[in-house]
N, C-alpha and C. Protein backbone atom coordinates (compact mmCIF):
# COMPACT_ATOMS: atom_id res chain seq x y z
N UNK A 1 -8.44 -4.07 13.65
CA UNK A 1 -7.20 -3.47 13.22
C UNK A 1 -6.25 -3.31 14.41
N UNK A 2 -6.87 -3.25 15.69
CA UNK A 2 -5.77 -2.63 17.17
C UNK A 2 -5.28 -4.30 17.41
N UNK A 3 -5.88 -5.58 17.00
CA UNK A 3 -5.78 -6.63 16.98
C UNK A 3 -4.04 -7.18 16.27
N UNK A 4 -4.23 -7.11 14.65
CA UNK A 4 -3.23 -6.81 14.35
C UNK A 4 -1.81 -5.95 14.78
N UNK A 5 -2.50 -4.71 14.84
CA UNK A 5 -1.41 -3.81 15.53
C UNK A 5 -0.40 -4.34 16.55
N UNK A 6 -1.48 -4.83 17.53
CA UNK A 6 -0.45 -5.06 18.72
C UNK A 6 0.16 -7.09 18.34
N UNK A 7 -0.18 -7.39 17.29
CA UNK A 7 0.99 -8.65 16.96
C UNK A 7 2.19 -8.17 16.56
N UNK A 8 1.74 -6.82 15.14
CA UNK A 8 2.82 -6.02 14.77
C UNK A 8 3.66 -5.85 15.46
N UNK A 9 3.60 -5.28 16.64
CA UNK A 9 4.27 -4.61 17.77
C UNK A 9 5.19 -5.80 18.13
N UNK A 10 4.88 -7.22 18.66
CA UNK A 10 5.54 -7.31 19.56
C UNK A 10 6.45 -8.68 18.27
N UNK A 11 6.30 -8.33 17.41
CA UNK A 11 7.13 -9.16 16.52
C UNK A 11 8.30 -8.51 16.14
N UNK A 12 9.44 -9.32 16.17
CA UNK A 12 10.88 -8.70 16.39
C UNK A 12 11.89 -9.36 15.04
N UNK A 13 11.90 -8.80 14.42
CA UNK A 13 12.70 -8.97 12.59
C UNK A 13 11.87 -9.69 11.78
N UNK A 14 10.22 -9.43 11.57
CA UNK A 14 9.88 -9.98 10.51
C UNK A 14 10.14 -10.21 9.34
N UNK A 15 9.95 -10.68 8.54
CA UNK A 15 10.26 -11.01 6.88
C UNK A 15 8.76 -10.47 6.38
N UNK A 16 8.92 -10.11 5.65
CA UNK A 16 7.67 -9.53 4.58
C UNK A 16 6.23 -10.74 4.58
N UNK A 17 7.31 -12.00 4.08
CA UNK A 17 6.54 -13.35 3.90
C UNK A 17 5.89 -13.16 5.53
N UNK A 18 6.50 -13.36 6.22
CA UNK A 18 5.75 -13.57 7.98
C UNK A 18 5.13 -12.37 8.51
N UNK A 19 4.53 -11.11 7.86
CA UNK A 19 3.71 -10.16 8.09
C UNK A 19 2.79 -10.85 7.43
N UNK A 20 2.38 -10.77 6.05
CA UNK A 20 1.59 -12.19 5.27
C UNK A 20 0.92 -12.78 6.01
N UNK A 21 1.71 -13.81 6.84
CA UNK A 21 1.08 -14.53 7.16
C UNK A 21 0.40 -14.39 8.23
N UNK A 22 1.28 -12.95 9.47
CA UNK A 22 0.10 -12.58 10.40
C UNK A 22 -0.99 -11.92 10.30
N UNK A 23 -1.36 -11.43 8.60
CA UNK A 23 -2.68 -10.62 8.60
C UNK A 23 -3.50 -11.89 7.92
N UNK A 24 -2.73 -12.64 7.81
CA UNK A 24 -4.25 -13.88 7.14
C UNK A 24 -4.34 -13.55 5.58
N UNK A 25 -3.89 -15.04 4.72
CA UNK A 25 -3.53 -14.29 3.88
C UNK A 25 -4.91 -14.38 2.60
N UNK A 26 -5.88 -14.20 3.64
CA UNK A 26 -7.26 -14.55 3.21
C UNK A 26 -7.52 -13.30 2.83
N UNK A 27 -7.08 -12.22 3.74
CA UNK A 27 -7.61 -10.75 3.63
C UNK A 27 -6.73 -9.90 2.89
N UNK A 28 -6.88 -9.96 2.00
CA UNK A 28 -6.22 -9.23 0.52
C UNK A 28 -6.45 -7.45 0.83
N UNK A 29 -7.76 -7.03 1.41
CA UNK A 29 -7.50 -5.67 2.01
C UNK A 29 -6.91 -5.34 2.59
N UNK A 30 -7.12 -6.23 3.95
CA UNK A 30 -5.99 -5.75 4.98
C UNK A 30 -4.47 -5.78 4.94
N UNK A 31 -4.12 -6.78 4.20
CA UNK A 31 -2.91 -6.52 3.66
C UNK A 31 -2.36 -5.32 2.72
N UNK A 32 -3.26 -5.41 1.99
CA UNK A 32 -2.63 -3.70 0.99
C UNK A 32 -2.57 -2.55 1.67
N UNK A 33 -3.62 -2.68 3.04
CA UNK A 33 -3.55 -1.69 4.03
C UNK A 33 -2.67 -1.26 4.25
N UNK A 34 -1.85 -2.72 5.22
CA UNK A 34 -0.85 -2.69 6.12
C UNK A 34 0.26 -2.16 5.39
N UNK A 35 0.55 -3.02 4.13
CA UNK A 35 1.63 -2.14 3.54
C UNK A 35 1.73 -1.16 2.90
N UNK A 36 0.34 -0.46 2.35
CA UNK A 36 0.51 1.24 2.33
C UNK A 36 1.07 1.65 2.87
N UNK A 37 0.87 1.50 4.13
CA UNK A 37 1.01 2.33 5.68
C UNK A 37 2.38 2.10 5.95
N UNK A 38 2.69 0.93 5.44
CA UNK A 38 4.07 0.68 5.88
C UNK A 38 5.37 1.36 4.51
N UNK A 39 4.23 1.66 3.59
CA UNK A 39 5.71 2.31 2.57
C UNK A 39 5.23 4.02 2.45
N UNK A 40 4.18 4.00 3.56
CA UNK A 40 4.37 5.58 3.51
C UNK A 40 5.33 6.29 4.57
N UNK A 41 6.07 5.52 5.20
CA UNK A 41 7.51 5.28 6.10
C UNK A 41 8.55 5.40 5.59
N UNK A 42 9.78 6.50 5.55
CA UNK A 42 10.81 6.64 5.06
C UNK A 42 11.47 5.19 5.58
N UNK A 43 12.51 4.52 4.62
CA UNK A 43 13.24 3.40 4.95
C UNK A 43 14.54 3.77 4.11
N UNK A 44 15.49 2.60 4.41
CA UNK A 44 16.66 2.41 3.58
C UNK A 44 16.21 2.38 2.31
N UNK A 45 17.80 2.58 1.17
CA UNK A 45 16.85 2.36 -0.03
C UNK A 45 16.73 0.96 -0.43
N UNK A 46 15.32 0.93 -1.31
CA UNK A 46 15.10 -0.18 -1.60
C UNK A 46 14.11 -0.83 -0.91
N UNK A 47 13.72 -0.01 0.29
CA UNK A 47 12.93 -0.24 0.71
C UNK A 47 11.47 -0.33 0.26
N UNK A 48 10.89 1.09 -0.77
CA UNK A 48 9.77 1.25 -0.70
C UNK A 48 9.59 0.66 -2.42
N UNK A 49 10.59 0.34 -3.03
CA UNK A 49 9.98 -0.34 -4.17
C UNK A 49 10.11 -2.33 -3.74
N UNK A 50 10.65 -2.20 -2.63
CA UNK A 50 10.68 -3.98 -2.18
C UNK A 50 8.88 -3.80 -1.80
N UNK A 51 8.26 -3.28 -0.93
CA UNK A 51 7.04 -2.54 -0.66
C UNK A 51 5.88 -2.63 -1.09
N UNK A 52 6.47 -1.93 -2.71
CA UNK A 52 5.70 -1.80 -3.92
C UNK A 52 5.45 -3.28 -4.93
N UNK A 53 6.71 -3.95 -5.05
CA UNK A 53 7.00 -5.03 -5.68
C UNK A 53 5.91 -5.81 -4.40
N UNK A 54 5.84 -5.54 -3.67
CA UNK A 54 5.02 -6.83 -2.84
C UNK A 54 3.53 -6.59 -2.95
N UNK A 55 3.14 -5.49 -2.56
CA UNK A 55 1.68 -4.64 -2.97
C UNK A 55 1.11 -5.24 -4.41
N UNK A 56 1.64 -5.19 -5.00
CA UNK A 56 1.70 -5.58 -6.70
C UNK A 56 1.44 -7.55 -7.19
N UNK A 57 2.38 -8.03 -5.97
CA UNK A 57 2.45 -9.25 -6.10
C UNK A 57 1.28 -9.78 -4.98
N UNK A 58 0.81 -9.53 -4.29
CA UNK A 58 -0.81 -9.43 -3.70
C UNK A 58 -1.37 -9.18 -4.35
N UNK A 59 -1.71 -7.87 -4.88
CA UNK A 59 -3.11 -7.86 -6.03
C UNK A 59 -2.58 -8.85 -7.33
N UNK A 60 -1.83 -9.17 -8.08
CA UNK A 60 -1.83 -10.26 -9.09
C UNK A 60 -2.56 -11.42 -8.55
N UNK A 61 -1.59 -11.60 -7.13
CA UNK A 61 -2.58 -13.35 -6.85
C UNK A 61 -4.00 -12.96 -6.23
N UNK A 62 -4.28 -11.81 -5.94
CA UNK A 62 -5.97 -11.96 -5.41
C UNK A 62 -6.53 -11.33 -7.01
N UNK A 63 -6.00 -11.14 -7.74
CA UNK A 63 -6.99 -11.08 -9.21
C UNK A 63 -6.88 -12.61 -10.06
N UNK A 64 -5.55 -12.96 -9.56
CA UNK A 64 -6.03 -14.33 -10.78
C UNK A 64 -6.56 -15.38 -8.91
N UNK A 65 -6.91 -14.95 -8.50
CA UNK A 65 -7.43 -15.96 -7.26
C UNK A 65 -6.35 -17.39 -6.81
N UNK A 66 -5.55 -16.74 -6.70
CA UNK A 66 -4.26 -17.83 -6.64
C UNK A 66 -3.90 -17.24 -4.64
N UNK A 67 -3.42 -18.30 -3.46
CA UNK A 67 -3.13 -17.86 -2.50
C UNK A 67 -1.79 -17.02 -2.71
N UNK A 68 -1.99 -16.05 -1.53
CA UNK A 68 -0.56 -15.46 -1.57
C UNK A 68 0.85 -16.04 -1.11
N UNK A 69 1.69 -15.55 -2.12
CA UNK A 69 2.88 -16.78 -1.33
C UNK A 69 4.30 -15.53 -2.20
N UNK A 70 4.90 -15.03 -1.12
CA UNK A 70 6.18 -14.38 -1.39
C UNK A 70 7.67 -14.93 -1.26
N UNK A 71 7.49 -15.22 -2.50
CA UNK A 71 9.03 -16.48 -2.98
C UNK A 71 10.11 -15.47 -3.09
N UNK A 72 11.34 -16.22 -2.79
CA UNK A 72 12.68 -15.31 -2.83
C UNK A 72 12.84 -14.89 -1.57
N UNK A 73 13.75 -13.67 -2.69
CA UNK A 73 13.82 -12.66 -1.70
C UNK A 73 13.20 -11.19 -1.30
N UNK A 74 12.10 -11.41 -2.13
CA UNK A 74 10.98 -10.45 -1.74
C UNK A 74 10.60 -10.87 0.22
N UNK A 75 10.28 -12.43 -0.13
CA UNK A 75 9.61 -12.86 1.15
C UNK A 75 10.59 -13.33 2.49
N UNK A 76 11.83 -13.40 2.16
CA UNK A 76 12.67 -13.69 3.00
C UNK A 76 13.09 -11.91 3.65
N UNK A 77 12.90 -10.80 3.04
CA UNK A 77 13.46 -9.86 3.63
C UNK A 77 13.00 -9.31 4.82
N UNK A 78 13.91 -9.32 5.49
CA UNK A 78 13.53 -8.61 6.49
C UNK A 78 13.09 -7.17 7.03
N UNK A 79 12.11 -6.77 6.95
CA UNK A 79 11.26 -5.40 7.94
C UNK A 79 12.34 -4.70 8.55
N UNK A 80 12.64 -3.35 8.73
CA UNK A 80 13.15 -2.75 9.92
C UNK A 80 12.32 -2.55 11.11
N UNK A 81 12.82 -3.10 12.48
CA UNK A 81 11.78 -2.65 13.63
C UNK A 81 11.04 -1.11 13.50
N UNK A 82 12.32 -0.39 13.36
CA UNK A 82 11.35 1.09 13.92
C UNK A 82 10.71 0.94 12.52
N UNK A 83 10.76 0.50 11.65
CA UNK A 83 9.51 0.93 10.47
C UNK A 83 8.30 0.47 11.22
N UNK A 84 8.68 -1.00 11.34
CA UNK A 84 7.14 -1.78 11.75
C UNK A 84 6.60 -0.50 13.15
N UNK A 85 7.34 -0.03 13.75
CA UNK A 85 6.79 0.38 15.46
C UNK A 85 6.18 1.75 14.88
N UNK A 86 6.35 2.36 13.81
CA UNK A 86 6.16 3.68 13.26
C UNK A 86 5.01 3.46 12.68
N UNK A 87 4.68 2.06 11.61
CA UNK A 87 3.84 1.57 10.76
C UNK A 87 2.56 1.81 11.82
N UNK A 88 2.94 0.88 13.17
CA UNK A 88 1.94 0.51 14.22
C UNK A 88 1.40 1.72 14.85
N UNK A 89 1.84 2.60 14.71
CA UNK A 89 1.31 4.10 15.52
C UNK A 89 0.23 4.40 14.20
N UNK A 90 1.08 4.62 13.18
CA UNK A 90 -0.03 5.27 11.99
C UNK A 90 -0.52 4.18 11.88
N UNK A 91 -1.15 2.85 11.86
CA UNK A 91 -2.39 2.03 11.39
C UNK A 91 -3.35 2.36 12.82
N UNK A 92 -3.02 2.80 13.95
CA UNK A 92 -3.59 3.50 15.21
C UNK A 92 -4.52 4.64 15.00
N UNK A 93 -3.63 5.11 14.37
CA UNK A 93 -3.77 6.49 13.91
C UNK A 93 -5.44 7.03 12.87
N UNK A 94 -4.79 6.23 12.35
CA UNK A 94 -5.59 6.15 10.68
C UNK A 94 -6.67 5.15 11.11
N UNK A 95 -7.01 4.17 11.96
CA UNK A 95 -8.34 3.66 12.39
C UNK A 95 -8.90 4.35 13.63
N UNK A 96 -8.49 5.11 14.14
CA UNK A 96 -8.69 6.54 14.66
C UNK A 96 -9.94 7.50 13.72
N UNK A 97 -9.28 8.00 13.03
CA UNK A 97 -9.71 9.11 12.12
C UNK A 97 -10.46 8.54 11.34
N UNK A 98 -10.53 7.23 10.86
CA UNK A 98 -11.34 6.73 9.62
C UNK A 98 -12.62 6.43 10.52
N UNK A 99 -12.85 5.96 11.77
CA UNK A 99 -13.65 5.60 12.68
C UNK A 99 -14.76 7.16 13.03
N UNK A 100 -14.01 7.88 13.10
CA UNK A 100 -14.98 9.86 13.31
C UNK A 100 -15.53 9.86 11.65
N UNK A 101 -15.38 8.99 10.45
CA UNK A 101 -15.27 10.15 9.43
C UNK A 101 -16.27 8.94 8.54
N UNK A 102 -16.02 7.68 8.74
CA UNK A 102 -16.76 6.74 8.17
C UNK A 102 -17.41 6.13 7.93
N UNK A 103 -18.38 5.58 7.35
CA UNK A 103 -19.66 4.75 7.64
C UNK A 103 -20.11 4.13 6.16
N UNK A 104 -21.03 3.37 6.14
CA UNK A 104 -21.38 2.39 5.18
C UNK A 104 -22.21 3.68 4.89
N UNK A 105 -21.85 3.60 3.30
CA UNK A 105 -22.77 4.46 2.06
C UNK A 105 -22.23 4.53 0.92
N UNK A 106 -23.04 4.50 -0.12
CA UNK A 106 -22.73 4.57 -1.52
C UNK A 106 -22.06 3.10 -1.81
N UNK A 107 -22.88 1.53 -0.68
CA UNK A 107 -22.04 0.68 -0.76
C UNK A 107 -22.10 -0.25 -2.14
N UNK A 108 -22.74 0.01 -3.09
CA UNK A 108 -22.36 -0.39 -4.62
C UNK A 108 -20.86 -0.44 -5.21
N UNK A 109 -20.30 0.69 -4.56
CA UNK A 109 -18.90 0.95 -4.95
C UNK A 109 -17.82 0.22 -4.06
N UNK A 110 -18.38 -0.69 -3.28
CA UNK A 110 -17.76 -1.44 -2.08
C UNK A 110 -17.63 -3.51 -2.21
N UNK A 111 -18.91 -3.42 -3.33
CA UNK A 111 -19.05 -4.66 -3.29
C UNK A 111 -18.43 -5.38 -4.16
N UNK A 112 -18.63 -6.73 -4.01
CA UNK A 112 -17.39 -7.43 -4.68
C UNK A 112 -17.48 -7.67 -6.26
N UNK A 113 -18.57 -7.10 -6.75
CA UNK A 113 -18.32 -7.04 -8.39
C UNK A 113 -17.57 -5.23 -8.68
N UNK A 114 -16.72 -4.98 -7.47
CA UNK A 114 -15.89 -3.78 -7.81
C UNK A 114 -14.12 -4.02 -7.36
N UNK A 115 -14.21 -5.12 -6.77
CA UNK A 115 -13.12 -5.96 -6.60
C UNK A 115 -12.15 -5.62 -7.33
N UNK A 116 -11.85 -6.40 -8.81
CA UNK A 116 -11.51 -6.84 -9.79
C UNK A 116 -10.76 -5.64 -10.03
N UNK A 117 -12.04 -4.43 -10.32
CA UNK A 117 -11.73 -3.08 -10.69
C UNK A 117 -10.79 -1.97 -9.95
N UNK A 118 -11.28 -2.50 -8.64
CA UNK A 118 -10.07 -1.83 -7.27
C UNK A 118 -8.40 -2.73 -7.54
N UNK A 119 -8.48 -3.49 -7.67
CA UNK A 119 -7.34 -4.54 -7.89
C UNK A 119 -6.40 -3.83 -8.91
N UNK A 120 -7.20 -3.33 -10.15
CA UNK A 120 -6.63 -2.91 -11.42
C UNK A 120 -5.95 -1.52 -11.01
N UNK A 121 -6.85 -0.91 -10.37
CA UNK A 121 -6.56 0.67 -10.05
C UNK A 121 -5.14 0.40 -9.09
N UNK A 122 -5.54 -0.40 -7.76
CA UNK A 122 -4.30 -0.73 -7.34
C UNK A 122 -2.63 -0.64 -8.28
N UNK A 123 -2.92 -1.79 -9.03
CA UNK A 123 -2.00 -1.79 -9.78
C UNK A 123 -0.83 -1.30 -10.20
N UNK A 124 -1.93 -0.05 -10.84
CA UNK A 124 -1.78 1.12 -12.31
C UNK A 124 -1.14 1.85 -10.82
N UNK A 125 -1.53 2.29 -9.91
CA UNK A 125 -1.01 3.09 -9.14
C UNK A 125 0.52 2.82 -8.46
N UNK A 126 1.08 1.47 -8.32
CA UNK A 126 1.63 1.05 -7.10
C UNK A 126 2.71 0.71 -8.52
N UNK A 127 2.58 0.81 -10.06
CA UNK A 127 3.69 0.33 -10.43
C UNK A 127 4.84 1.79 -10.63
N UNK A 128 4.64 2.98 -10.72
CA UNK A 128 6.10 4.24 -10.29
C UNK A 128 6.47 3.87 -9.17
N UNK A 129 5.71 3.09 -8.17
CA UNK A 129 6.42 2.74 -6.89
C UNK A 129 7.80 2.49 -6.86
N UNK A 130 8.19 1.09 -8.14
CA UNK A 130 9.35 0.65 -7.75
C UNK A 130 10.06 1.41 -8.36
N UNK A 131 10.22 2.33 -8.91
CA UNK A 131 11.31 3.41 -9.62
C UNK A 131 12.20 4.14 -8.08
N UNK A 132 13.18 3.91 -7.91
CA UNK A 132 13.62 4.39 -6.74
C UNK A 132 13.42 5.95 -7.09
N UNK A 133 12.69 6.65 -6.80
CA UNK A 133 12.52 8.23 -6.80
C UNK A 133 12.23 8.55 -5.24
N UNK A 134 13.34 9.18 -4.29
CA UNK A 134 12.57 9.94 -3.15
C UNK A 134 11.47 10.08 -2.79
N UNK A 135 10.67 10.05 -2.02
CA UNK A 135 9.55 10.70 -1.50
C UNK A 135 8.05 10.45 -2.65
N UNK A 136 8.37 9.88 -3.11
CA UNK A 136 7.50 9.64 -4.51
C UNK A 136 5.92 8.43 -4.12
N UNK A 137 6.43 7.43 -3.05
CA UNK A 137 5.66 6.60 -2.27
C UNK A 137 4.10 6.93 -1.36
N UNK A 138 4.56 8.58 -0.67
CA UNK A 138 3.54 8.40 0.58
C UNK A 138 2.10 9.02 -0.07
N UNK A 139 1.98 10.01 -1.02
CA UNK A 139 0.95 10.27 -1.40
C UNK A 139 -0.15 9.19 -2.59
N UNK A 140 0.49 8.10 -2.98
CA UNK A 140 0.00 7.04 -3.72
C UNK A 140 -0.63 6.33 -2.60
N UNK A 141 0.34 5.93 -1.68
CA UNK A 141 -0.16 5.09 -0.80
C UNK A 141 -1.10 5.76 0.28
N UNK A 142 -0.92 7.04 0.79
CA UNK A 142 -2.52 7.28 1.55
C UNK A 142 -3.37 6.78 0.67
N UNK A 143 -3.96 7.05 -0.45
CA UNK A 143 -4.93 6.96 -1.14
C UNK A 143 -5.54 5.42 -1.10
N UNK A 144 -4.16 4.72 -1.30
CA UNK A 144 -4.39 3.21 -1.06
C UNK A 144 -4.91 2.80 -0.34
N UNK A 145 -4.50 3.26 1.28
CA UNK A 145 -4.92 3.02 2.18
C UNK A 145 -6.44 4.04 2.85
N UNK A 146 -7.02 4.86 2.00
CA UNK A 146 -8.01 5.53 2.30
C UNK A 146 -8.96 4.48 1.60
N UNK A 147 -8.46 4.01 0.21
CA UNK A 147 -9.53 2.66 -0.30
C UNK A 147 -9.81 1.66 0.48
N UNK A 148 -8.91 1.13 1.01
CA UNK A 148 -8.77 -0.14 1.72
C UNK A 148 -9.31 -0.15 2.84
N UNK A 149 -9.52 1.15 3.71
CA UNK A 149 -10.05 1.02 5.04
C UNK A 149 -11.34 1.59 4.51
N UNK A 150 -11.96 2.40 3.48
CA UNK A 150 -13.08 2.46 3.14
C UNK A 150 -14.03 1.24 2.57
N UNK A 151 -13.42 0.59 2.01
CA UNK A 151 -13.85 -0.91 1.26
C UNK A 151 -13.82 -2.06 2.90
N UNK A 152 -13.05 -1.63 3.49
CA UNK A 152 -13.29 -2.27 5.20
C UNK A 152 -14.76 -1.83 5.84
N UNK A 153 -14.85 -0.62 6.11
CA UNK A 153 -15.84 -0.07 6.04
C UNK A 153 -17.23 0.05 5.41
N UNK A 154 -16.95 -0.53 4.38
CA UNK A 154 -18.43 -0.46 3.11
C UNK A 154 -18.79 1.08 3.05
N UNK A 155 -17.41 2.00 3.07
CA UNK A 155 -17.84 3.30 2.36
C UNK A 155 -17.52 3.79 1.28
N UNK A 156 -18.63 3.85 -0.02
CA UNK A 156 -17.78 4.06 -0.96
C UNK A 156 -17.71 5.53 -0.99
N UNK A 157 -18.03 6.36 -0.51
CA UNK A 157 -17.85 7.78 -0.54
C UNK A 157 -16.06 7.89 -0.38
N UNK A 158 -15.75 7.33 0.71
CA UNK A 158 -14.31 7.22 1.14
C UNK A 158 -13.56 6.71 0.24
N UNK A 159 -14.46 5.46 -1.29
CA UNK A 159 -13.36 4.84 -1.82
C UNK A 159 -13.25 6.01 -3.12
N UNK A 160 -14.14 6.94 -3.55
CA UNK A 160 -13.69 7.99 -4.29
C UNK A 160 -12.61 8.82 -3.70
N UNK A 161 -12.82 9.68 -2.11
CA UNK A 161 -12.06 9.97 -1.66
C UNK A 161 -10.46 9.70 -2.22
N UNK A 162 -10.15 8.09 -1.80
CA UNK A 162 -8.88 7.37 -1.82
C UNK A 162 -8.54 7.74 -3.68
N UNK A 163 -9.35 7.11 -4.38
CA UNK A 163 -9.03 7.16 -5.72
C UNK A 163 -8.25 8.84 -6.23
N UNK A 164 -9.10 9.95 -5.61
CA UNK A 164 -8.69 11.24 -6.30
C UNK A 164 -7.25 11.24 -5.20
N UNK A 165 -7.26 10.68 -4.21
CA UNK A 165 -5.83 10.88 -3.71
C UNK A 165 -4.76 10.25 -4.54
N UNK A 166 -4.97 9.00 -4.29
CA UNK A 166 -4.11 7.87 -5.41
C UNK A 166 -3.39 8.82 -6.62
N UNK A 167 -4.55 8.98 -7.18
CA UNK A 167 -4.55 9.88 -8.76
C UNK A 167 -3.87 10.54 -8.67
N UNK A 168 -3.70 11.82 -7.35
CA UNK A 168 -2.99 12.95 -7.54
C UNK A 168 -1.27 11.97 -7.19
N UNK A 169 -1.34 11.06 -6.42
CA UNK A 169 -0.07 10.82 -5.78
C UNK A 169 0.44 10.10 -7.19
N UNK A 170 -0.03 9.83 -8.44
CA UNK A 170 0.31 8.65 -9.15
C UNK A 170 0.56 9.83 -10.46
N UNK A 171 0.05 11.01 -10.38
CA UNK A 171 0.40 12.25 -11.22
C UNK A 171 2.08 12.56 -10.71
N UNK A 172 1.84 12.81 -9.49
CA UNK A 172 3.11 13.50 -8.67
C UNK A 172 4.34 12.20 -9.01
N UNK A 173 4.02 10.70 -9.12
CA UNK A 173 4.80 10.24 -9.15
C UNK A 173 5.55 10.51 -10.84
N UNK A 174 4.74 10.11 -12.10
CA UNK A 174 4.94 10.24 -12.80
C UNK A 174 5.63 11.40 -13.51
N UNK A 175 5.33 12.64 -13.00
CA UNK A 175 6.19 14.07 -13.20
C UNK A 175 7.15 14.01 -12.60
N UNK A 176 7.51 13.13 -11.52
CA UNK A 176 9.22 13.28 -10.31
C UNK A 176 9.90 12.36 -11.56
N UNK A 177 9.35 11.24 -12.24
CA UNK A 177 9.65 9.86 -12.80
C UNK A 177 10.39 10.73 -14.17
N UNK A 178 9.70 11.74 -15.26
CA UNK A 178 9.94 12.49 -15.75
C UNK A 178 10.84 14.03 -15.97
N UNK A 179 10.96 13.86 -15.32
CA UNK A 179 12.00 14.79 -14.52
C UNK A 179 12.89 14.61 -14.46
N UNK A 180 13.50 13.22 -13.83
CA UNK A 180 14.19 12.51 -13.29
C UNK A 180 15.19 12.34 -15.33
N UNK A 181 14.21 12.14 -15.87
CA UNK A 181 14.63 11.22 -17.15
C UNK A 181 15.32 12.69 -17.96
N UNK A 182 14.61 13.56 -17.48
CA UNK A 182 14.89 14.84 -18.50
C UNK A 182 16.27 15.59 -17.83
N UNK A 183 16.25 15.27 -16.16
CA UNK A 183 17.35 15.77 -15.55
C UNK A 183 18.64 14.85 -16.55
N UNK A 184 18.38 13.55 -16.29
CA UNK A 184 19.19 12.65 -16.79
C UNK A 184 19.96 13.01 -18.34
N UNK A 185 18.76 13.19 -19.04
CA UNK A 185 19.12 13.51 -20.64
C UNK A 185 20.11 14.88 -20.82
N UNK A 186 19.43 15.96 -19.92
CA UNK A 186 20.43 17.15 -19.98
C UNK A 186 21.57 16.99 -19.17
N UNK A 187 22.00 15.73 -18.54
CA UNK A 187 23.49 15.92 -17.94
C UNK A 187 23.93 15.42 -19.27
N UNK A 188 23.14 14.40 -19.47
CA UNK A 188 24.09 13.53 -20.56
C UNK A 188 24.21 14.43 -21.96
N UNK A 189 23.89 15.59 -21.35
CA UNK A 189 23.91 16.09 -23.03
C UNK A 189 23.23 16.30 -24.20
N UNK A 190 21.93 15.49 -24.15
CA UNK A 190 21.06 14.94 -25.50
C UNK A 190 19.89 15.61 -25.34
């Protein structure tokens, strides 16, 4: 992971597509990692559902087993530096702490006939993403990224962990999402 990191680092206006391609676009974990981490980062707007829309379009092609390939302008956009240099401290950070706290156990819940099933959960979680709602992003995505470096790990203790986080962040999203609709209805009157 400090491997990655420091390519992160010294790459200067990536495109989404050319992060892709520096994590290998073999490793379908490490990628959902990276961009957890990277949309649990305040950005411009549009940022964290471009993010989400990409998270989403990785797990589709690693469930129907198709390579990854980000067409448009999903894959042409360009990264903000200080996101990526902010991203690179917290993926530091977070293989830090996961390193004191982690270890192979309960690895049934790690192996690859749970794949499929992590893929789905992914999903279901990462689609309130693209709803532009504030602050609605970072608690979905720890969770994401508590799976992803646990399933790195072969811990599935850690990938429950991630899931009850996810859950709560994918509750929190859905009540801001609701809110949002009910704020909406009582301006409008109805």
């Amino acid at each position: 992971m400090t491997a990655i990191a420091a390519s992160i680092k010294q790459a200067d206006g990536v495109t989404a597509d050319g992060l892709i391609a520096m994590l290998g676009t073999a490793s379908y974990t490490m990628i959902v990692l990276v961009l957890s981490v990277l949309n649990m980062l305040p950005g411009p707007p549009g940022y964290g559902g471009t993010i989400a829309i990409i998270i989403i379009s990785t797990t589709i092609a690693r469930l129907r087993g198709v390579p990854l390939r980000l067409n448009g302008w999903v894959g042409q956009r360009t990264l903000p530096a200080g996101v990526l240099s902010k991203m690179v401290k917290q993926l530091q950070w977070l293989a830090g702490l996961v390193g004191k706290v982690s270890r192979p156990r309960l690895e049934f819940l790690v192996g690859p006939r749970t794949e499929a099933m992590t893929g789905w959960f992914i999903l279901l979680v990462s689609a309130p993403m693209i709803v532009p709602i504030p602050f609605i992003n970072a608690v979905p995505n720890v969770g994401i990224a508590v799976i992803c470096v646990s399933r790195i790990n072969r811990d599935g203790v850690g990938v429950i962990v991630g899931v009850l986080i996810a859950l709560l962040g994918l509750a929190i999203a859905v009540a801001a999402i609701w809110g949002a609709i009910a704020l909406g209805q009582t301006v409008m009157g109805r």
